[in-house]
N, C-alpha and C. Protein backbone atom coordinates (compact mmCIF):
# COMPACT_ATOMS: atom_id res chain seq x y z
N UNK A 1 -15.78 72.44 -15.93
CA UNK A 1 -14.48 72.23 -15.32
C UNK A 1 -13.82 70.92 -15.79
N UNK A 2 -14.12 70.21 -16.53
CA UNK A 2 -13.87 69.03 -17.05
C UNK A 2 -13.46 68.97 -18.85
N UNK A 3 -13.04 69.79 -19.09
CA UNK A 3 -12.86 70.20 -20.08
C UNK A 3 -11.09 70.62 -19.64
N UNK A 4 -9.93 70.25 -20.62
CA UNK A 4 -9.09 70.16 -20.31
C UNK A 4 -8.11 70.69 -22.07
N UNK A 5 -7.35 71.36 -21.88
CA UNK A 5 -6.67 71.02 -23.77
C UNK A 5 -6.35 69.72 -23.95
N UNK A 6 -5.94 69.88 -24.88
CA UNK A 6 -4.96 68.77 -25.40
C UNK A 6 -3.70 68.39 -25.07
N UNK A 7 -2.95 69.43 -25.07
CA UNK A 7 -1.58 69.09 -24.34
C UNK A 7 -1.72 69.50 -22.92
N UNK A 8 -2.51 69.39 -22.19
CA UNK A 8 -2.49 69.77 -20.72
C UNK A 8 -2.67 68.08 -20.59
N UNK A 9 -3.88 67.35 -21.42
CA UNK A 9 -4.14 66.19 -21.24
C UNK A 9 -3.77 65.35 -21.63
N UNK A 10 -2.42 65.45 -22.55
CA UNK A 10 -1.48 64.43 -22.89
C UNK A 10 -0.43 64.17 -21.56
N UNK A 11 0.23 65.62 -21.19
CA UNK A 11 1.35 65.43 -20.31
C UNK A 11 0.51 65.06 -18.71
N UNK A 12 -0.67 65.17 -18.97
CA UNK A 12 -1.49 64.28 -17.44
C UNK A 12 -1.50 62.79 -17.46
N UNK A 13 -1.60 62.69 -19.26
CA UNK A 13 -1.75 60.79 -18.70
C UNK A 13 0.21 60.59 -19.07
N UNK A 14 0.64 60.64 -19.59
CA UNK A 14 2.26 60.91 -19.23
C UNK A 14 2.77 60.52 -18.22
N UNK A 15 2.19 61.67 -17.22
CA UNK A 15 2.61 61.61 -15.62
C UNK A 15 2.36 60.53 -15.20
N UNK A 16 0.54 60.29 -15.44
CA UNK A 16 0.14 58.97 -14.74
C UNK A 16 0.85 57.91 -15.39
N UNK A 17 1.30 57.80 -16.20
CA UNK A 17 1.81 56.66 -16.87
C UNK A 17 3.20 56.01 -16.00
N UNK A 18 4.32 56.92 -16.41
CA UNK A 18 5.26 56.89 -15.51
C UNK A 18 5.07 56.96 -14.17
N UNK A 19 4.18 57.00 -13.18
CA UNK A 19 3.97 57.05 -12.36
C UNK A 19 3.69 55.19 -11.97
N UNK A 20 2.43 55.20 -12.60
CA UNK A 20 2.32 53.66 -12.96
C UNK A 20 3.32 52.36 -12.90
N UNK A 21 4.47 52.69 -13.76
CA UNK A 21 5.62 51.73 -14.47
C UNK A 21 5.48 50.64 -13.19
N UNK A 22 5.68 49.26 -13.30
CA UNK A 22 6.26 48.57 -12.34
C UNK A 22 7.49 48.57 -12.16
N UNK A 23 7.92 48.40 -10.66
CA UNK A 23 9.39 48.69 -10.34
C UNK A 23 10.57 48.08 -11.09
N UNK A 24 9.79 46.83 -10.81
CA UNK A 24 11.03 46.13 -12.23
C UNK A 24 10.64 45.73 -13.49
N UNK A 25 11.33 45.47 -14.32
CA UNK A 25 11.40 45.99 -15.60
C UNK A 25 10.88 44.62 -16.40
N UNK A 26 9.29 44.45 -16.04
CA UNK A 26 9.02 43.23 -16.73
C UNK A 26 8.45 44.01 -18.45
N UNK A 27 8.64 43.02 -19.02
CA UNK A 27 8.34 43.26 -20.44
C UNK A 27 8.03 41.87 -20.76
N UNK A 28 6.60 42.23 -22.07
CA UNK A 28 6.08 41.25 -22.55
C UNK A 28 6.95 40.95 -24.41
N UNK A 29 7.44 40.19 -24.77
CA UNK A 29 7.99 39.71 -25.67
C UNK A 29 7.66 39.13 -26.60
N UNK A 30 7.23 39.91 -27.87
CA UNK A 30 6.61 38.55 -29.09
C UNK A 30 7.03 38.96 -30.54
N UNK A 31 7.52 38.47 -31.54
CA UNK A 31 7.77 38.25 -32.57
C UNK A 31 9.22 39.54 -32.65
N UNK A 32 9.51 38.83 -31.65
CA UNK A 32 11.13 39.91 -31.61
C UNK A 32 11.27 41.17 -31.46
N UNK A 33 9.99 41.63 -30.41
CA UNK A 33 9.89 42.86 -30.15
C UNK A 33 9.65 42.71 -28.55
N UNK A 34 9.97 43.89 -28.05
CA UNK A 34 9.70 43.85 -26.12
C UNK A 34 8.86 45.20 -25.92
N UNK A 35 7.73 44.65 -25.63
CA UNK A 35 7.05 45.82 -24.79
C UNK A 35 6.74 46.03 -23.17
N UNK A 36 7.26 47.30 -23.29
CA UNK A 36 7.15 47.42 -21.19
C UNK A 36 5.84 47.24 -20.54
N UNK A 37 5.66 46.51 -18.89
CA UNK A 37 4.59 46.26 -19.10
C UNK A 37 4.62 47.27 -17.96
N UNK A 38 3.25 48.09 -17.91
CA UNK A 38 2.76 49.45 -16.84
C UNK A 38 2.61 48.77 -15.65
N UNK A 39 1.85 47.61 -15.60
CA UNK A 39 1.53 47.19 -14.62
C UNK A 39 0.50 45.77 -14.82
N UNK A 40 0.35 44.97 -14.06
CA UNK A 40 -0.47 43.79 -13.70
C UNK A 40 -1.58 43.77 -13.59
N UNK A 41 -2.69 43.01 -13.74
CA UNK A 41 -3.94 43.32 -13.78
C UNK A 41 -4.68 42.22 -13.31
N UNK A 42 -5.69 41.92 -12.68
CA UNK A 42 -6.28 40.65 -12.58
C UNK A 42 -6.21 39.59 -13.83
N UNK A 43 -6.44 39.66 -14.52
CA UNK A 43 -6.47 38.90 -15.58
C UNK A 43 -5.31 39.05 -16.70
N UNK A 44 -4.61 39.99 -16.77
CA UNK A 44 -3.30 40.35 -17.42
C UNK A 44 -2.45 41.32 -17.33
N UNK A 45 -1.78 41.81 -17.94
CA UNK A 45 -1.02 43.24 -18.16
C UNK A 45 -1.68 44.42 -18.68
N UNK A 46 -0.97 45.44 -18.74
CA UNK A 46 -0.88 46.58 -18.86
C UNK A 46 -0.05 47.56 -19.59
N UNK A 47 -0.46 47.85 -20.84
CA UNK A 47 0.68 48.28 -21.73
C UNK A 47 0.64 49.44 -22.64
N UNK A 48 1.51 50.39 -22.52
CA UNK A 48 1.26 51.83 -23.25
C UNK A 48 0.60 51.85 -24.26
N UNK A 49 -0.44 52.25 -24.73
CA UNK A 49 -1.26 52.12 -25.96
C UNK A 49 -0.29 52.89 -26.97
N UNK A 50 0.43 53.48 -26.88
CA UNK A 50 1.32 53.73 -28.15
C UNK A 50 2.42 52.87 -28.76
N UNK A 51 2.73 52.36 -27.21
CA UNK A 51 3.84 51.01 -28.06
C UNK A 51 3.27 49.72 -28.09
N UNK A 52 1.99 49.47 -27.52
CA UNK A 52 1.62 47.83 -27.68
C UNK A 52 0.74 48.08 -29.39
N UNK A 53 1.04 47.15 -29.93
CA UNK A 53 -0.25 46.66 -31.05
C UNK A 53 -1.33 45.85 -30.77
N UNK A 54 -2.14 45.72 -31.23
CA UNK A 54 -2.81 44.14 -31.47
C UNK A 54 -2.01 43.05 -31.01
N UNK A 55 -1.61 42.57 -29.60
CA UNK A 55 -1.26 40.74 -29.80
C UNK A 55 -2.43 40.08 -29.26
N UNK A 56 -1.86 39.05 -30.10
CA UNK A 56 -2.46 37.81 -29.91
C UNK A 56 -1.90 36.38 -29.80
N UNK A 57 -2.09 35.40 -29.07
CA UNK A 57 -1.58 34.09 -29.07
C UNK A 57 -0.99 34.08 -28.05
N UNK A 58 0.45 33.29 -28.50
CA UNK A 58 1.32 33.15 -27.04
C UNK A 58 2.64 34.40 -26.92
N UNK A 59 2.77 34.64 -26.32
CA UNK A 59 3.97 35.60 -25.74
C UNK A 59 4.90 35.25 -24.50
N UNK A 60 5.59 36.14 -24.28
CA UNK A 60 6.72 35.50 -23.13
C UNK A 60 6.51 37.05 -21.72
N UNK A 61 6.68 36.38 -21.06
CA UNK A 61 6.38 38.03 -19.61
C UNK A 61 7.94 37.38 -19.60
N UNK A 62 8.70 38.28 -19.43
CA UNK A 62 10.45 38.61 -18.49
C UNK A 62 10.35 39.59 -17.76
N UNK A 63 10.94 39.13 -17.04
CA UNK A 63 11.23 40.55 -15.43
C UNK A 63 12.75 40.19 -15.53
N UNK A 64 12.96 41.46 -16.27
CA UNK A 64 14.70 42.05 -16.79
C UNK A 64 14.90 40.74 -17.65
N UNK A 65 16.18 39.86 -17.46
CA UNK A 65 16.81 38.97 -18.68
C UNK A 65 16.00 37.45 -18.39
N UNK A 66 15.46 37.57 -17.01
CA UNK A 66 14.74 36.32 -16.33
C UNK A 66 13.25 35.84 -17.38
N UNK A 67 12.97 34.46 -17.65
CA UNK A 67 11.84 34.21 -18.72
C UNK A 67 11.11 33.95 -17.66
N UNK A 68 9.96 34.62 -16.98
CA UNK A 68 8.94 34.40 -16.28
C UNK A 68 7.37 33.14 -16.02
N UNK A 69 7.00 33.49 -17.52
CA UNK A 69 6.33 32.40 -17.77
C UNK A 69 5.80 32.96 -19.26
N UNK A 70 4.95 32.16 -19.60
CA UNK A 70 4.53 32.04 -21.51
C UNK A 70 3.31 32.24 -21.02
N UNK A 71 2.54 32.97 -21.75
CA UNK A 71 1.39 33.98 -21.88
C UNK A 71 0.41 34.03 -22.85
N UNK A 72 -1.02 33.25 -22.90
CA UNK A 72 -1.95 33.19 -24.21
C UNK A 72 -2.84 34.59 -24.09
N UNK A 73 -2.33 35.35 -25.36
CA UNK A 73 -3.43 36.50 -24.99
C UNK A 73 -4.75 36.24 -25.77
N UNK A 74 -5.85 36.22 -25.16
CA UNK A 74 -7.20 35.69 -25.92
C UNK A 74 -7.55 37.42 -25.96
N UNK A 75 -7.46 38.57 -25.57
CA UNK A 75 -8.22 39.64 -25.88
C UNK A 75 -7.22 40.92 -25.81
N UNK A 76 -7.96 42.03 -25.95
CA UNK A 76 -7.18 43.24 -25.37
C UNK A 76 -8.34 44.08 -25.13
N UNK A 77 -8.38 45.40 -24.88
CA UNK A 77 -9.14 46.16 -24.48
C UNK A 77 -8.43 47.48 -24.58
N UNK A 78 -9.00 48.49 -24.79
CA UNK A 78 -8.27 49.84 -24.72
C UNK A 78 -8.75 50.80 -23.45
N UNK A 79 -7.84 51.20 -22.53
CA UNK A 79 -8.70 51.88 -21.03
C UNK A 79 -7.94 53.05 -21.22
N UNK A 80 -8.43 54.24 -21.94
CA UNK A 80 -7.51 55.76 -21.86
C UNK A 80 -6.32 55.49 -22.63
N UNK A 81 -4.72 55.91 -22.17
CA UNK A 81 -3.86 55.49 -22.89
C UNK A 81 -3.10 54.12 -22.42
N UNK A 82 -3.83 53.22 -22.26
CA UNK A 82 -3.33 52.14 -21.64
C UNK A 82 -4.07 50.48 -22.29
N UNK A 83 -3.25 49.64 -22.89
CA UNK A 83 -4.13 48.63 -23.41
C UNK A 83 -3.79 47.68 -22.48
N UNK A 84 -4.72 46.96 -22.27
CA UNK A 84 -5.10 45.54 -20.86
C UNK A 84 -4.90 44.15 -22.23
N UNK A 85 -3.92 43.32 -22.35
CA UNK A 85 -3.96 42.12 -22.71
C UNK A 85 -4.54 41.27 -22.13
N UNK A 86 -5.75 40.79 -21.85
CA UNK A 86 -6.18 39.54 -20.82
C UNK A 86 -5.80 38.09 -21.18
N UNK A 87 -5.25 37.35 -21.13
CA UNK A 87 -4.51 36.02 -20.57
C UNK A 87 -5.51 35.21 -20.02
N UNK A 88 -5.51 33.93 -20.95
CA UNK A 88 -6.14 32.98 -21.14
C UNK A 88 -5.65 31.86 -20.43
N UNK A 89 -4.10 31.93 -20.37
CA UNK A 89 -3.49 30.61 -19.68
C UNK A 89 -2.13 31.43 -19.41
N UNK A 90 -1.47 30.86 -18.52
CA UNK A 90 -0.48 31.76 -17.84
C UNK A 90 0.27 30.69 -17.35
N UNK A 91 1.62 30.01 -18.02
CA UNK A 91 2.45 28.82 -17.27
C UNK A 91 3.68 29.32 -17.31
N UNK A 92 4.30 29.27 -15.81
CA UNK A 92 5.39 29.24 -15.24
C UNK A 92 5.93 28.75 -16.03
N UNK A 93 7.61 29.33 -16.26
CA UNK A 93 8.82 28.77 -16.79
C UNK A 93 9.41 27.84 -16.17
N UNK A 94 9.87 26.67 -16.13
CA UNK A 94 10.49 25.69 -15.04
C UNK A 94 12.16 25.78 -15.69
N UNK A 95 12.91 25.38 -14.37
CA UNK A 95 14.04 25.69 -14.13
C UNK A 95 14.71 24.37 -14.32
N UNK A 96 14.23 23.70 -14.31
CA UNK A 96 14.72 21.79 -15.10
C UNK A 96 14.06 21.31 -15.90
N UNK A 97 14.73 20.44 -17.05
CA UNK A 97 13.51 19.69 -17.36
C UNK A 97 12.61 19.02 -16.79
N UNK A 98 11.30 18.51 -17.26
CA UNK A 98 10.26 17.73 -17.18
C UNK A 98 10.60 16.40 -16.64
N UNK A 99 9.89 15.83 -15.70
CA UNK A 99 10.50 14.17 -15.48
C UNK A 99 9.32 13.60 -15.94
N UNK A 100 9.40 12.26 -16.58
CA UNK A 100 8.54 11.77 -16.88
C UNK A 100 8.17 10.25 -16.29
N UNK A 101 8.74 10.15 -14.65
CA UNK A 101 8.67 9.11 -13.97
C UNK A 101 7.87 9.69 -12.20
N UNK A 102 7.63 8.84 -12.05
CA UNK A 102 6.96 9.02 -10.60
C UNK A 102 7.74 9.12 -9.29
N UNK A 103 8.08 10.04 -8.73
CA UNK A 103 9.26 10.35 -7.98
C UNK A 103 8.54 9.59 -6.87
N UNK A 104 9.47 8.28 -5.75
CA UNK A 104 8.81 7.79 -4.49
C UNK A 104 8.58 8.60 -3.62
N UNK A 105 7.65 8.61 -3.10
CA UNK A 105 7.81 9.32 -1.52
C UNK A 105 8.84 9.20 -0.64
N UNK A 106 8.83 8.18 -0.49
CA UNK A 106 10.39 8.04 0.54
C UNK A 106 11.25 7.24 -0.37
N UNK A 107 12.70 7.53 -0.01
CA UNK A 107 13.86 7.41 -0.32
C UNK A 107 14.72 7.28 0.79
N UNK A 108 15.38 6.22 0.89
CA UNK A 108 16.45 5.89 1.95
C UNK A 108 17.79 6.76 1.72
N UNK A 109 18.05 7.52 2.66
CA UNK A 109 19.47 7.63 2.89
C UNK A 109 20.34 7.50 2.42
N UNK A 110 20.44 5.84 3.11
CA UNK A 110 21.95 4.88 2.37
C UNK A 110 20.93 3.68 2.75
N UNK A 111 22.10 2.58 2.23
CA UNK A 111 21.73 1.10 2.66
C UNK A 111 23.40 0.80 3.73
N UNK A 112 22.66 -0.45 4.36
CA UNK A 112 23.23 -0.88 5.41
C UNK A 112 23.80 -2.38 4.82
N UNK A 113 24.95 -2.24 4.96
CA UNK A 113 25.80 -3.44 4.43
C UNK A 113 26.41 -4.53 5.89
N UNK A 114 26.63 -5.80 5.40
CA UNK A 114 26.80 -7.28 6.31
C UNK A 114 28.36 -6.58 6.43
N UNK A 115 28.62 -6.55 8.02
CA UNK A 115 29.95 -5.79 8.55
C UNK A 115 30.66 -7.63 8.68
């Protein structure tokens, strides 16, 4: 009973696939190409084994036009039709630059001037 065709068992992982998708439309980004990501994983993403290749290094995660954070892929793995990138280091995008001074703890208000 485990015995299945071929095209019965293509349009099954299909289904599961699309079924899968995350709701919003994050995609992983590298050398000027965007691949959709299926879904999240403990340690990384999740990505159609027909459209991901081999990456490696750093990459970019976006959820839609938003830059999420920068992404070291140290491995991949192949699970059915689905390849797992695992992520080595994973840093947030920041929304200002960098300061390179020691912000005080407290900060006054105002100052009080001789009336």
């Amino acid at each position: 009973m485990s015995y299945l065709p071929n095209d019965i068992q293509t349009a099954l992982d299909q289904a599961r696939e699309n079924l899968t998708r995350v709701s919003h439309s994050l995609t992983l980004r590298a050398g000027g190409r965007a691949y959709p990501v299926l879904r999240l994983v403990e340690d990384g993403v999740a990505v159609s084994l027909g459209e991901a290749p081999h990456l490696g290094g750093l990459v970019d995660l976006y959820d839609g036009d938003q830059h999420v954070s920068q992404c070291l892929i140290t491995a991949s793995r192949d699970e059915g039709a689905v390849r797992i990138f695992e992520f080595k280091r994973v840093t947030a995008v920041a929304n200002a630059p960098a300061i390179d001074y020691e912000r005080a703890a407290f900060q006054p208000a105002g100052l009080l001037t001789h009336a």
